[in-house]
PDB file of N, CA and C in Angstrom:
ATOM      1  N   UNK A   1      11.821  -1.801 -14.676  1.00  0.00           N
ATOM      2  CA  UNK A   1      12.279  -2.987 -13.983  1.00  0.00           C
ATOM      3  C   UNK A   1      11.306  -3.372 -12.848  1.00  0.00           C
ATOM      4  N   UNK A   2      10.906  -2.613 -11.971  1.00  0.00           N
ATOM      5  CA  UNK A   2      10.155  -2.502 -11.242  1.00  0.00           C
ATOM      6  C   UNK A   2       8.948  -3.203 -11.781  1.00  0.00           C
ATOM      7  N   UNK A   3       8.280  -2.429 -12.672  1.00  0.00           N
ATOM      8  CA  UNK A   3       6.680  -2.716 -13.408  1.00  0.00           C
ATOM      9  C   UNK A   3       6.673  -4.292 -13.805  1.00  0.00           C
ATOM     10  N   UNK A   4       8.034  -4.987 -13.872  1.00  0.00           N
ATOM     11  CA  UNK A   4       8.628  -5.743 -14.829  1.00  0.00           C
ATOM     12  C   UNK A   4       7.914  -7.638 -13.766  1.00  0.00           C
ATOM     13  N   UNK A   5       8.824  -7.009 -12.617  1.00  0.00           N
ATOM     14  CA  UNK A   5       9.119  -7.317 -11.269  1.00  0.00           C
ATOM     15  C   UNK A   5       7.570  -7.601 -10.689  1.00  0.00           C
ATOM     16  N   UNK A   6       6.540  -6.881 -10.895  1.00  0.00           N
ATOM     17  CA  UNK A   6       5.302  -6.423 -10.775  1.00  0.00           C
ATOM     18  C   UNK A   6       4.673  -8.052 -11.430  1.00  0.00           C
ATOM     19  N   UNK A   7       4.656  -8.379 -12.448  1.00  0.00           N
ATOM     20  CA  UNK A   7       4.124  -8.858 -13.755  1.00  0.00           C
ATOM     21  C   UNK A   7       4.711 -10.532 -13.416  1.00  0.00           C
ATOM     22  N   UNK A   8       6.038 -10.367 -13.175  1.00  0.00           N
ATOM     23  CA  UNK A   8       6.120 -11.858 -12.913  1.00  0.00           C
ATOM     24  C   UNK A   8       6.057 -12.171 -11.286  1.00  0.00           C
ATOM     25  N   UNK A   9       5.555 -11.429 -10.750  1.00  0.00           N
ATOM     26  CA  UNK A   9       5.220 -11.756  -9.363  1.00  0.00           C
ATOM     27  C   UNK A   9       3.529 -12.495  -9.453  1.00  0.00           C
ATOM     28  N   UNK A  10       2.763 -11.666 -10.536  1.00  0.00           N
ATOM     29  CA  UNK A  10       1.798 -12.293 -10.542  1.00  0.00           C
ATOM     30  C   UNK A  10       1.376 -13.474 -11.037  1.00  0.00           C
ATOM     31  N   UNK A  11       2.514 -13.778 -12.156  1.00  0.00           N
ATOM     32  CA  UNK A  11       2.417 -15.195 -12.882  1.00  0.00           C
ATOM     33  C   UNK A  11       2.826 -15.733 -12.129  1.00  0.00           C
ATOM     34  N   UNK A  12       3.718 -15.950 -11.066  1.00  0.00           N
ATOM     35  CA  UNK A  12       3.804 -17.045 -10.155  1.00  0.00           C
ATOM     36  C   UNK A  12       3.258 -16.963  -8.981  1.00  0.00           C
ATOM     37  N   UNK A  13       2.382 -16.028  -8.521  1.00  0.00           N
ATOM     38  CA  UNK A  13       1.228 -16.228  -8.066  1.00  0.00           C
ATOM     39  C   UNK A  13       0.243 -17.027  -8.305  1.00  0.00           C
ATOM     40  N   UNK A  14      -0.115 -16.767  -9.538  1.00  0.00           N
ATOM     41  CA  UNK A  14      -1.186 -17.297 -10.220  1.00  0.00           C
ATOM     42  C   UNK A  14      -0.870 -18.824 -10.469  1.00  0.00           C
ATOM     43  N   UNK A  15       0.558 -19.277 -10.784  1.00  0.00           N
ATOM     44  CA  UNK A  15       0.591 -20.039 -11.167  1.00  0.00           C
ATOM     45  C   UNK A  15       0.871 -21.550  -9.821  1.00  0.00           C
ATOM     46  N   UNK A  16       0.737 -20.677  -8.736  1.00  0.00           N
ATOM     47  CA  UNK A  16       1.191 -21.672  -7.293  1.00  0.00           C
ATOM     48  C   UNK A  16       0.078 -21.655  -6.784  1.00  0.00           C
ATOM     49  N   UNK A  17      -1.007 -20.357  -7.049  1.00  0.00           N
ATOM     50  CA  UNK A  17      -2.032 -20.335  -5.624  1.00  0.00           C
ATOM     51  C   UNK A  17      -3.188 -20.732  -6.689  1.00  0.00           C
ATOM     52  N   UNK A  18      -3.767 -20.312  -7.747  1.00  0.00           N
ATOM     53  CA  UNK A  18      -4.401 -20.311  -8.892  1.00  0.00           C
ATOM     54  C   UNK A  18      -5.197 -19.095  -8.896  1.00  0.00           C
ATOM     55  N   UNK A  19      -5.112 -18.312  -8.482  1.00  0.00           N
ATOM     56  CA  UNK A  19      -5.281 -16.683  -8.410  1.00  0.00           C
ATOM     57  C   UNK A  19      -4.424 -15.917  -7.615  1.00  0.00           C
ATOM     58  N   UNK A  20      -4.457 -14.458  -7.870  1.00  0.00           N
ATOM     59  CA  UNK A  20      -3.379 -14.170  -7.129  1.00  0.00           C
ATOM     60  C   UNK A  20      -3.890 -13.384  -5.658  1.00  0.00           C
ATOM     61  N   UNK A  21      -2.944 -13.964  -4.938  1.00  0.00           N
ATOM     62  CA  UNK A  21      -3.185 -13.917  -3.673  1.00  0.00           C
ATOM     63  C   UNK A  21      -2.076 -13.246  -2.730  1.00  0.00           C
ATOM     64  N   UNK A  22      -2.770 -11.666  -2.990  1.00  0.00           N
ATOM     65  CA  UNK A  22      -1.377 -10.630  -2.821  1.00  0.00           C
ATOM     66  C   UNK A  22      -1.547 -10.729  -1.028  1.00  0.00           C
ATOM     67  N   UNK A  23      -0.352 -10.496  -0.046  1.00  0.00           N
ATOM     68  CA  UNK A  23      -0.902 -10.063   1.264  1.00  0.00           C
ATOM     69  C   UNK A  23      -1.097  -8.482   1.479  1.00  0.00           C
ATOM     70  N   UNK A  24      -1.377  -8.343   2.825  1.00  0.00           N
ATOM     71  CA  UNK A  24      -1.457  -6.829   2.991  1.00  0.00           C
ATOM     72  C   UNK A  24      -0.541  -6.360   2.900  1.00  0.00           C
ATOM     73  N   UNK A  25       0.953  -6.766   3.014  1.00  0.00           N
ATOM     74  CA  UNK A  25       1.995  -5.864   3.344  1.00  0.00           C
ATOM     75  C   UNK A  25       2.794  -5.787   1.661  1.00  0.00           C
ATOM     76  N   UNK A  26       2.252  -6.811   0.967  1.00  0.00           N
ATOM     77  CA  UNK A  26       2.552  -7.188  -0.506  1.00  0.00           C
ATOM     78  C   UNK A  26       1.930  -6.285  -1.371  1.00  0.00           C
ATOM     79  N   UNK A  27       0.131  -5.372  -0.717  1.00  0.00           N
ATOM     80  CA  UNK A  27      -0.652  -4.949  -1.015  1.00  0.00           C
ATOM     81  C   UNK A  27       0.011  -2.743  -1.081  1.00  0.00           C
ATOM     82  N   UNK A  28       0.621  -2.915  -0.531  1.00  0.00           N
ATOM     83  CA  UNK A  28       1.651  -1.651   0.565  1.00  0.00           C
ATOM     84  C   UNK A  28       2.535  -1.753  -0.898  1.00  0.00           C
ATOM     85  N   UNK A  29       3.092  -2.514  -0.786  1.00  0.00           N
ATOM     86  CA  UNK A  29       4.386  -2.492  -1.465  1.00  0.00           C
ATOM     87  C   UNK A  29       4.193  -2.217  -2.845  1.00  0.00           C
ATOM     88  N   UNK A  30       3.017  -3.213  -3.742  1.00  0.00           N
ATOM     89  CA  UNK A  30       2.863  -2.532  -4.802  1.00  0.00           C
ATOM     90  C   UNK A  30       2.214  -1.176  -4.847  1.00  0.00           C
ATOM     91  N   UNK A  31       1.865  -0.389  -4.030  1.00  0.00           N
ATOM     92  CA  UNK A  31       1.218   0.590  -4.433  1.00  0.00           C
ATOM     93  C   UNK A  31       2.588   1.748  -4.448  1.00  0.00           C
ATOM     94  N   UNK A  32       3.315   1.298  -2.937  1.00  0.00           N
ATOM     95  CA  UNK A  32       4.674   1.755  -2.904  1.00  0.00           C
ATOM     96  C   UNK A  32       5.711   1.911  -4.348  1.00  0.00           C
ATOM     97  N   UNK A  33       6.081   0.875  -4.637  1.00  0.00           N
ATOM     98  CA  UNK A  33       6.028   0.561  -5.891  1.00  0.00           C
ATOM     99  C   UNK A  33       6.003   1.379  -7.031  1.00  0.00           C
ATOM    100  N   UNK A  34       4.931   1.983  -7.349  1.00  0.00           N
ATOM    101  CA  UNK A  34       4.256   2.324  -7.903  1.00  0.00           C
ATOM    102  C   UNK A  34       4.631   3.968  -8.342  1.00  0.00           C
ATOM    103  N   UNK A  35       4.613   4.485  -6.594  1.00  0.00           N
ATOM    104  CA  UNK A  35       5.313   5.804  -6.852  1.00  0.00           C
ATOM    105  C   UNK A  35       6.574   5.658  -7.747  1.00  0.00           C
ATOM    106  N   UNK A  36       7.168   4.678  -7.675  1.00  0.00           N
ATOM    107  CA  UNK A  36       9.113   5.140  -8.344  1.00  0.00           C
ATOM    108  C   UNK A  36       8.772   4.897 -10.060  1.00  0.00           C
ATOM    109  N   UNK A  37       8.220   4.480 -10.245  1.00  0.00           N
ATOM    110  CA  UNK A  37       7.809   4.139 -11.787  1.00  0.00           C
ATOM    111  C   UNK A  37       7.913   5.142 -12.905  1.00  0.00           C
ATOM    112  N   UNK A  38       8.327   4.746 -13.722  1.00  0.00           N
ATOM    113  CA  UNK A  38       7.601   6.089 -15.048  1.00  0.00           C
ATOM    114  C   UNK A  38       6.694   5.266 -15.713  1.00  0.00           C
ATOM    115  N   UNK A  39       5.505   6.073 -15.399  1.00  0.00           N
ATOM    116  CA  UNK A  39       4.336   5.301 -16.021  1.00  0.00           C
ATOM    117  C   UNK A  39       3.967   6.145 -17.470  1.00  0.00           C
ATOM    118  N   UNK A  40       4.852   6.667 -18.017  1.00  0.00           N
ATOM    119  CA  UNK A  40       4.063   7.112 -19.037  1.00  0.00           C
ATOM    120  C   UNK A  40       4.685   5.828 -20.053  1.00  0.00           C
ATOM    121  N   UNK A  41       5.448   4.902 -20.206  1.00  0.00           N
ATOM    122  CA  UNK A  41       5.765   4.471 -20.877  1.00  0.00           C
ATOM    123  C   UNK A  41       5.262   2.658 -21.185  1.00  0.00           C
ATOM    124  N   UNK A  42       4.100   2.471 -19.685  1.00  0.00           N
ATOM    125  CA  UNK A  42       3.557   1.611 -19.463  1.00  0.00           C
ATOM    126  C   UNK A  42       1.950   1.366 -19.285  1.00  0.00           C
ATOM    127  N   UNK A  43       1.198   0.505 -20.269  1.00  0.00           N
ATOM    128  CA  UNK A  43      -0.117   0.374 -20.275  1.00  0.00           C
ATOM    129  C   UNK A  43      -0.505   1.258 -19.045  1.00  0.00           C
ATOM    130  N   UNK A  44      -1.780   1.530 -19.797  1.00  0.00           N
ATOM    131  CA  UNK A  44      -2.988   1.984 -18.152  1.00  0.00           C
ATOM    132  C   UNK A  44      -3.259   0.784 -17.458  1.00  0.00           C
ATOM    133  N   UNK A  45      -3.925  -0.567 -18.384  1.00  0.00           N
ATOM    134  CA  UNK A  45      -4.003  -1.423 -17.332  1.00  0.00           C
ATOM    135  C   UNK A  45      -3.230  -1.721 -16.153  1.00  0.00           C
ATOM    136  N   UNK A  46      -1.727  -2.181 -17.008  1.00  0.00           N
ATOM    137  CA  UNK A  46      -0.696  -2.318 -15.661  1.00  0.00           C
ATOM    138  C   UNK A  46      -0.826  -1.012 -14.448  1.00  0.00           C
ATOM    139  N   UNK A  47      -1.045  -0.576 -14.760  1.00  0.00           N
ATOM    140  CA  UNK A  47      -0.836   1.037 -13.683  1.00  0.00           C
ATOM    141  C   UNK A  47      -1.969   0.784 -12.866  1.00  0.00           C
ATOM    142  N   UNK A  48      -3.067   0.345 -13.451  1.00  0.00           N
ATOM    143  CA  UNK A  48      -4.366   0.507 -12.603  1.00  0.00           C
ATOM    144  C   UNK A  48      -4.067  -0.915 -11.690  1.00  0.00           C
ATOM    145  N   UNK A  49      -3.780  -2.056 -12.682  1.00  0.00           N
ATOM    146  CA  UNK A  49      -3.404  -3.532 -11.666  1.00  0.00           C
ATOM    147  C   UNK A  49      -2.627  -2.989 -10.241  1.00  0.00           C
ATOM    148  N   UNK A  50      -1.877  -1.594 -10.757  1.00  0.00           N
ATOM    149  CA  UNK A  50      -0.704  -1.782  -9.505  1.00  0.00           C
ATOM    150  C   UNK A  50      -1.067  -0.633  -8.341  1.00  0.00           C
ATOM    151  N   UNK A  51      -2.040   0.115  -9.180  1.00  0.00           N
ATOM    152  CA  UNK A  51      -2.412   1.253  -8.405  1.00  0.00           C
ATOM    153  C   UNK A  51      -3.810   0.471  -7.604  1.00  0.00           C
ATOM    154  N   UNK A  52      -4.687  -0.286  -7.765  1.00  0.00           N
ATOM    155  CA  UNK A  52      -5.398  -0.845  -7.308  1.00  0.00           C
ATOM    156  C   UNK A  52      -5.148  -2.491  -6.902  1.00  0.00           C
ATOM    157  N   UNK A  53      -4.220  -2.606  -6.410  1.00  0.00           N
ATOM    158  CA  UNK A  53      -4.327  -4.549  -6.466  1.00  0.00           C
ATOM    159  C   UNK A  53      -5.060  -5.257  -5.603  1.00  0.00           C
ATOM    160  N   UNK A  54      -5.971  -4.515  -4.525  1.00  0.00           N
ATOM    161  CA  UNK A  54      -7.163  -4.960  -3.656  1.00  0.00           C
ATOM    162  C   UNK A  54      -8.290  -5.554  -4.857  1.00  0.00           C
ATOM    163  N   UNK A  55      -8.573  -4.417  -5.794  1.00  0.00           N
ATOM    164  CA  UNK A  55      -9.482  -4.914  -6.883  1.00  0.00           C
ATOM    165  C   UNK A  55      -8.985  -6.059  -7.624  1.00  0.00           C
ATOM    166  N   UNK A  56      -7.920  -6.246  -8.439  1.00  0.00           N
ATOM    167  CA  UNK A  56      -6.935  -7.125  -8.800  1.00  0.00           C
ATOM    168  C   UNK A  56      -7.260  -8.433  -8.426  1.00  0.00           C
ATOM    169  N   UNK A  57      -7.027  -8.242  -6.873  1.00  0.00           N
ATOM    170  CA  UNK A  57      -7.065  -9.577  -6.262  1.00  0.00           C
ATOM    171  C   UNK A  57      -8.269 -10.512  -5.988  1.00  0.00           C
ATOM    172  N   UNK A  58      -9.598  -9.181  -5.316  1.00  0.00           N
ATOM    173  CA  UNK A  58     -10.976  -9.628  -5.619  1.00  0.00           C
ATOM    174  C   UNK A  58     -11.679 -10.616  -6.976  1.00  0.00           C
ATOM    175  N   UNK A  59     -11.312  -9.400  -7.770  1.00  0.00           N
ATOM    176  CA  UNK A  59     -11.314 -10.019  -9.297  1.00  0.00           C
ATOM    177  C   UNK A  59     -11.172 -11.131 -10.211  1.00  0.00           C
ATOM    178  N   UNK A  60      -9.509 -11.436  -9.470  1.00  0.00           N
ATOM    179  CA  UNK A  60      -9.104 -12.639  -9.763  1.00  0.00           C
ATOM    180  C   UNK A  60      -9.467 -14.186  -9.176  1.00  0.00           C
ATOM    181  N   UNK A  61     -10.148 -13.540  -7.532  1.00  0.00           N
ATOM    182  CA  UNK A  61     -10.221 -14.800  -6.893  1.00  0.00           C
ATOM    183  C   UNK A  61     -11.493 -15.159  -7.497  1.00  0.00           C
ATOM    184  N   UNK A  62     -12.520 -13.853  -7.779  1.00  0.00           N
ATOM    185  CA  UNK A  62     -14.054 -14.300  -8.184  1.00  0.00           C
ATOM    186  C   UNK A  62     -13.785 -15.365  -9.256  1.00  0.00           C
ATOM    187  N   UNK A  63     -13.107 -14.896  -9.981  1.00  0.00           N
ATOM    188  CA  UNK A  63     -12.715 -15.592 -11.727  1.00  0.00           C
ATOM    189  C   UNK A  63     -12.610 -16.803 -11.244  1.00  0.00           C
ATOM    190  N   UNK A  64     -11.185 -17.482 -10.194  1.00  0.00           N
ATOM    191  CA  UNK A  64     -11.069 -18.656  -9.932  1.00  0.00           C
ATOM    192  C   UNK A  64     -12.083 -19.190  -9.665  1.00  0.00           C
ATOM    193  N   UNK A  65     -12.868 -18.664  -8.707  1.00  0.00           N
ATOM    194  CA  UNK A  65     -14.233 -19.907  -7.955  1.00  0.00           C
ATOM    195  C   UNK A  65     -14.824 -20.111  -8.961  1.00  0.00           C
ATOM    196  N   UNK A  66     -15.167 -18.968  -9.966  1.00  0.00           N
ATOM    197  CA  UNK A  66     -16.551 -19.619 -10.778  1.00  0.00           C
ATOM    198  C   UNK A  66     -16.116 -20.348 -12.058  1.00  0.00           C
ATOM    199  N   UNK A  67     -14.527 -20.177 -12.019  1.00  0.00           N
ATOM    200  CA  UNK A  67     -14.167 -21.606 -13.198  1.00  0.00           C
ATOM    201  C   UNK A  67     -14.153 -22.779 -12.761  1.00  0.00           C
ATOM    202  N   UNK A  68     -13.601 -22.836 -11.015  1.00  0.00           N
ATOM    203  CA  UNK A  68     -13.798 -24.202 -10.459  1.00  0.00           C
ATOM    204  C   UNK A  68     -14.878 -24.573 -10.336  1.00  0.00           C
ATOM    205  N   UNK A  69     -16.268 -23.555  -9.993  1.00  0.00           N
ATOM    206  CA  UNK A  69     -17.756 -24.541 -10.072  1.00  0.00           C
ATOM    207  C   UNK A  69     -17.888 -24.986 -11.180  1.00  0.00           C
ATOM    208  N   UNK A  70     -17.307 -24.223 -12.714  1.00  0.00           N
ATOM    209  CA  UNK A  70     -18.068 -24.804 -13.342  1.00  0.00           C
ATOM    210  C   UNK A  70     -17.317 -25.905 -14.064  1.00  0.00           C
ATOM    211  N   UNK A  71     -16.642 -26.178 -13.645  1.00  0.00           N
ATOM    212  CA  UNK A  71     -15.398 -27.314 -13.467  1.00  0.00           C
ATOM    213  C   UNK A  71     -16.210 -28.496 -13.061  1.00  0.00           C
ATOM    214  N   UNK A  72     -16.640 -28.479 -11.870  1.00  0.00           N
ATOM    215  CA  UNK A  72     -16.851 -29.474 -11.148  1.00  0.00           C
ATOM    216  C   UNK A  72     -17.899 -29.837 -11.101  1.00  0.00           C
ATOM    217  N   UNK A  73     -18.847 -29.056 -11.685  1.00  0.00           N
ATOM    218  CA  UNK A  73     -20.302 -28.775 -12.166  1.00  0.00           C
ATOM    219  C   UNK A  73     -20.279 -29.664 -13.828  1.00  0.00           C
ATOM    220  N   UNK A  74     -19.742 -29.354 -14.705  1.00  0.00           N
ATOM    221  CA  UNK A  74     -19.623 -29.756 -15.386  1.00  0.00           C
ATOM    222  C   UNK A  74     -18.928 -31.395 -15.657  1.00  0.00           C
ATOM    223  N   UNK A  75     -17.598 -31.308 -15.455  1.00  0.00           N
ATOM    224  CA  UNK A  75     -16.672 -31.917 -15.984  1.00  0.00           C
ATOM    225  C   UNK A  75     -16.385 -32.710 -14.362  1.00  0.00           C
ATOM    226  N   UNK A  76     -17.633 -33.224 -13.785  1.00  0.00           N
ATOM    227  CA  UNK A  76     -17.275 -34.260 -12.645  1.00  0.00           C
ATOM    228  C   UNK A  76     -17.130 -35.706 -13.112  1.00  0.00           C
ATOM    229  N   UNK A  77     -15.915 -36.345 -11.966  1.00  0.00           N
ATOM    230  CA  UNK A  77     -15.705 -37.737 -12.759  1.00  0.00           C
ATOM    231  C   UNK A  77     -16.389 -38.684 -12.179  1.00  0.00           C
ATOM    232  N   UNK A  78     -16.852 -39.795 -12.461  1.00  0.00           N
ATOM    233  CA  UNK A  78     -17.583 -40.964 -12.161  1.00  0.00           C
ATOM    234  C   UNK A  78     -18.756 -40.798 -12.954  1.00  0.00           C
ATOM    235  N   UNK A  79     -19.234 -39.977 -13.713  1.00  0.00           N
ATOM    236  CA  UNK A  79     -20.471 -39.921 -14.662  1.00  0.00           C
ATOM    237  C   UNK A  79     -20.062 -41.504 -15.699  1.00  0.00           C
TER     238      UNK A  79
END
């Protein structure tokens, strides 16, 4: 439930900020989190997303910028 809880926190992250944009105390919590889990019954990825979400978050924001340059790089309007 928890892991569950985890997963759609990030889709509506993702889906309000356009990457996810955990805070520090948000950053605490999933790792917190994390301890109560039974992870044998859940991907490694998820485990690593939750055991690391500093990386997570880096990751995700890099992804955003360099789809928006090439967004705007590309696909600018008034051409």
């Amino acid at each position: 439930m928890i892991i569950n809880c985890f997963l759609e926190g990030r889709k509506l992250l993702r889906k309000k900020k356009g990457y996810y944009r955990y805070s520090e105390s948000m950053l605490n919590d999933i790792q917190n989190a994390l301890a109560c889990c039974d992870t044998k019954i859940v991907k490694k990825k998820i485990i690593l997303k939750m055991k690391y979400p500093h990386i997570d978050r880096s990751i995700s924001e890099i992804r955003y910028k360099t789809i928006s340059a090439f967004k705007n790089l590309f696909f600018r309007k008034g051409f």
